[in-house]
Protein backbone atom coordinates (compact mmCIF):
# COMPACT_ATOMS: atom_id res chain seq x y z
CA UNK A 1 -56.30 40.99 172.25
CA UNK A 2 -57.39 44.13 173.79
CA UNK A 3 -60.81 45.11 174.13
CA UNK A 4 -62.42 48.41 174.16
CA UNK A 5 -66.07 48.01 176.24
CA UNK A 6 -68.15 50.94 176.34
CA UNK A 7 -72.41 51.56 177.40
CA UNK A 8 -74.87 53.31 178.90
CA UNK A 9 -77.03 52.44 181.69
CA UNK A 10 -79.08 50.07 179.78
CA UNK A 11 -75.94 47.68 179.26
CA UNK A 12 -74.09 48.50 182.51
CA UNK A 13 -75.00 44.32 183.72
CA UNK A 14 -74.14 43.47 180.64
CA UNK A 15 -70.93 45.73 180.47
CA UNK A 16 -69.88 44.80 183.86
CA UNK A 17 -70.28 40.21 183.03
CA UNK A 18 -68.86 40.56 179.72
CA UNK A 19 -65.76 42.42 181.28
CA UNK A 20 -64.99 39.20 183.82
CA UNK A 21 -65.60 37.17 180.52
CA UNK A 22 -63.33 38.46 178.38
CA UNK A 23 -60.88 38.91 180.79
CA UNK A 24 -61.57 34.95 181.74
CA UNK A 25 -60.46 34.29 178.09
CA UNK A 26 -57.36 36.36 178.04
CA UNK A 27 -58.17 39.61 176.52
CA UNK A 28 -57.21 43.00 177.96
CA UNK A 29 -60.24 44.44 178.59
CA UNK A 30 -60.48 48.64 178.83
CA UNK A 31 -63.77 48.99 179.91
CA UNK A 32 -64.74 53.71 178.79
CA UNK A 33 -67.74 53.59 181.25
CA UNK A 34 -69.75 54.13 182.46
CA UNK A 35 -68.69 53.08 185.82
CA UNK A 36 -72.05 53.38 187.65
CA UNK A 37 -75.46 53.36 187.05
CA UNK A 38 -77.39 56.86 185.87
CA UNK A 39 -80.86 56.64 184.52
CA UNK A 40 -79.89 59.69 182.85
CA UNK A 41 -76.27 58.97 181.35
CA UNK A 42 -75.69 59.88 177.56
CA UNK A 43 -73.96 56.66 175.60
CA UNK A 44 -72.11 59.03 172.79
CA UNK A 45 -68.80 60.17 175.08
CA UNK A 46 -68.05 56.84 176.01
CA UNK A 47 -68.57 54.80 172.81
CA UNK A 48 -66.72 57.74 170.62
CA UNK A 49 -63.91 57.09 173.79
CA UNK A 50 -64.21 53.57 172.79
CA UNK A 51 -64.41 54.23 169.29
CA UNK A 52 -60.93 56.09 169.23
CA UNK A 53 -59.09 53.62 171.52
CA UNK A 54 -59.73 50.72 169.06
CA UNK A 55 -58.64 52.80 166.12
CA UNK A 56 -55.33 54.14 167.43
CA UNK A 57 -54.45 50.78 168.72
CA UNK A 58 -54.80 49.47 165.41
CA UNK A 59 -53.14 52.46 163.85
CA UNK A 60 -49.83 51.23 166.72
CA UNK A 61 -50.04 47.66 165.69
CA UNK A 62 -51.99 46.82 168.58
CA UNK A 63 -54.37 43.85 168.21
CA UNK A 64 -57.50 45.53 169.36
CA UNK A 65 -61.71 45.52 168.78
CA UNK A 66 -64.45 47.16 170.37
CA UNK A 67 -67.82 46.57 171.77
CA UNK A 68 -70.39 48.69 172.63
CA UNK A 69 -74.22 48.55 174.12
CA UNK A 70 -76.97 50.29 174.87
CA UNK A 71 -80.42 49.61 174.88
CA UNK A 72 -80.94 48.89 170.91
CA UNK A 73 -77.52 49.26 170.33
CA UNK A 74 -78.46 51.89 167.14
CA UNK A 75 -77.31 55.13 168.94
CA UNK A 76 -73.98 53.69 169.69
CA UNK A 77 -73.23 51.93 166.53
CA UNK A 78 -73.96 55.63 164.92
CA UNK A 79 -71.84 57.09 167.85
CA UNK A 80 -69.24 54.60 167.28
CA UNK A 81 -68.84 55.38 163.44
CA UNK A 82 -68.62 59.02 164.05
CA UNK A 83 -64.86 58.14 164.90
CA UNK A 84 -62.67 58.31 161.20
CA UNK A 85 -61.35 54.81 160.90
CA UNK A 86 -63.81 53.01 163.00
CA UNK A 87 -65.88 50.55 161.45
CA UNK A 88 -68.67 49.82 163.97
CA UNK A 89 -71.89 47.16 163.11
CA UNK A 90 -74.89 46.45 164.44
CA UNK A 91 -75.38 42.66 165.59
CA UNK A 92 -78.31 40.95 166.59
CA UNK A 93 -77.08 36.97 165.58
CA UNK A 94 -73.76 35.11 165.28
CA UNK A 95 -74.43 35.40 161.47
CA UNK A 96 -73.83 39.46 161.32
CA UNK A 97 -71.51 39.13 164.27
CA UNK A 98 -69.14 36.84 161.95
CA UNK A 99 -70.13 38.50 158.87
CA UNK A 100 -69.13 42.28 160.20
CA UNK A 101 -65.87 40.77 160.14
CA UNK A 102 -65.56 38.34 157.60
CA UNK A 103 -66.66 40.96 155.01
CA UNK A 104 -66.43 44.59 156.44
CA UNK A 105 -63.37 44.42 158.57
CA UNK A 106 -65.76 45.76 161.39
CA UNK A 107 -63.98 46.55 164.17
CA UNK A 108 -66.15 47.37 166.59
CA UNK A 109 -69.98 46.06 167.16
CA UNK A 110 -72.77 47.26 168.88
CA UNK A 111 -75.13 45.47 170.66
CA UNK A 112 -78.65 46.07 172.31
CA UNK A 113 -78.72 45.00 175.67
CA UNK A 114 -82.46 45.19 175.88
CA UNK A 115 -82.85 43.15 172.79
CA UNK A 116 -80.87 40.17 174.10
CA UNK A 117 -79.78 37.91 176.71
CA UNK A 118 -76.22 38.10 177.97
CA UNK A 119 -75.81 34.62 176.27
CA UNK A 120 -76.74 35.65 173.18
CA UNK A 121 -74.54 38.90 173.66
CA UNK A 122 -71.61 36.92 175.23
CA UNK A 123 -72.22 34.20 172.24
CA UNK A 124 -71.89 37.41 169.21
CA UNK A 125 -68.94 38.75 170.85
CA UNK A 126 -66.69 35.47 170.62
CA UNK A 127 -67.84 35.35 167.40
CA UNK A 128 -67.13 38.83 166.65
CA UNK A 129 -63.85 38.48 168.09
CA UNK A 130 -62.75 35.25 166.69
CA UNK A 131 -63.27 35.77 163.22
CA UNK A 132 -60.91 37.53 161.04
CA UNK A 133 -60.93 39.27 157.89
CA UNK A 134 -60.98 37.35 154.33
CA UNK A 135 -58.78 39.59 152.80
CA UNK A 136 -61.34 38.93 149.62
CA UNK A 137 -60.61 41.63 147.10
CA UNK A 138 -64.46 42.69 146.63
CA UNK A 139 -64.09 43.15 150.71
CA UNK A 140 -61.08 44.88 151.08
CA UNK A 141 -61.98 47.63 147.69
CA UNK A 142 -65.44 48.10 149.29
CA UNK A 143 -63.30 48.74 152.41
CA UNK A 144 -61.26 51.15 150.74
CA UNK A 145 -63.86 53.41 149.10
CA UNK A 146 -65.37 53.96 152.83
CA UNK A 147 -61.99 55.20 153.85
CA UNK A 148 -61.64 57.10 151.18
CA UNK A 149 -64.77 59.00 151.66
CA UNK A 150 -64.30 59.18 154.78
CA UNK A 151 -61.29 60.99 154.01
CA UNK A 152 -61.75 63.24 150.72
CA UNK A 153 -65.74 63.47 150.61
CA UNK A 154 -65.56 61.44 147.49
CA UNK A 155 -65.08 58.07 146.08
CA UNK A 156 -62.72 58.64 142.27
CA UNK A 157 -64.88 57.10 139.60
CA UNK A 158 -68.39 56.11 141.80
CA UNK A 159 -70.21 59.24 140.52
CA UNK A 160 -70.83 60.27 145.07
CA UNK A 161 -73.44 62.86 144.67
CA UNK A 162 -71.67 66.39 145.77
């Protein structure tokens, strides 16, 4: 599977160990920066970079997910889901690691690097990444009604305020 890694400074050590990991396992790892450490970087460019890669990889038929960090992970899950098609969640277990997939066919998760170990992280990314979608029907119409949305400004029949 390829993998889409994006940070800031905060998760540059955590960028940079997860990388070898992955890579370890026998994804293809495309790592969107940064590529050194600056106190004063700004996360959106490269998790919106990271954001986009995952989504037309999918949109090829590319087995593909996304991870991004920062220090709380919040900034770049928003940053993340500014992308149209991106689904990005933030994770602070395995539970909502497993669930953002299980249930909301997330594919891509945030994590804060400041807010956990890289065990924890490492341990919520093989989750993330080995769990697929249930196909349930309540899943994949919830799933539907975000795209659509995301698409029209509307959902037909679910009274979205205008």
């Amino acid at each position: 599977m390829r993998i889409h890694i994006a940070t800031d400074h905060a998760g540059l050590d955590f960028s940079t160990y997860l990388q070898k990991h992955l890579t370890d396992a026998g994804h293809e790892v495309v790592d969107h920066g940064p590529t050194s450490f600056d106190a004063l970087d700004d996360y959106p460019a490269f998790c919106i970079n990271a954001a986009k890669a995952v989504v037309v990889d999918q949109q090829a038929g590319v087995e593909a997910l996304g991870v991004v960090f920062g220090g709380s992970g919040n900034g770049e899950a928003i940053a993340a889901n500014k992308v149209r098609g991106a689904r990005a969640a933030l994770v602070w277990n395995n539970s909502t690691a497993v669930l953002a997939r299980q249930h909301n066919d997330a594919n891509v998760i945030s994590i804060g690097a400041r807010q956990h170990t890289v065990e924890e992280a490492t341990a919520f990314i093989d989750a993330f990444i080995a769990e697929p979608f249930s196909f349930e029907e309540r899943h994949v119409r919830r799933i539907a009604q975000l795209a659509e949305y995301e698409a029209t400004g509307d959902i037909a029949g679910k009274n979205v305020d205008r």
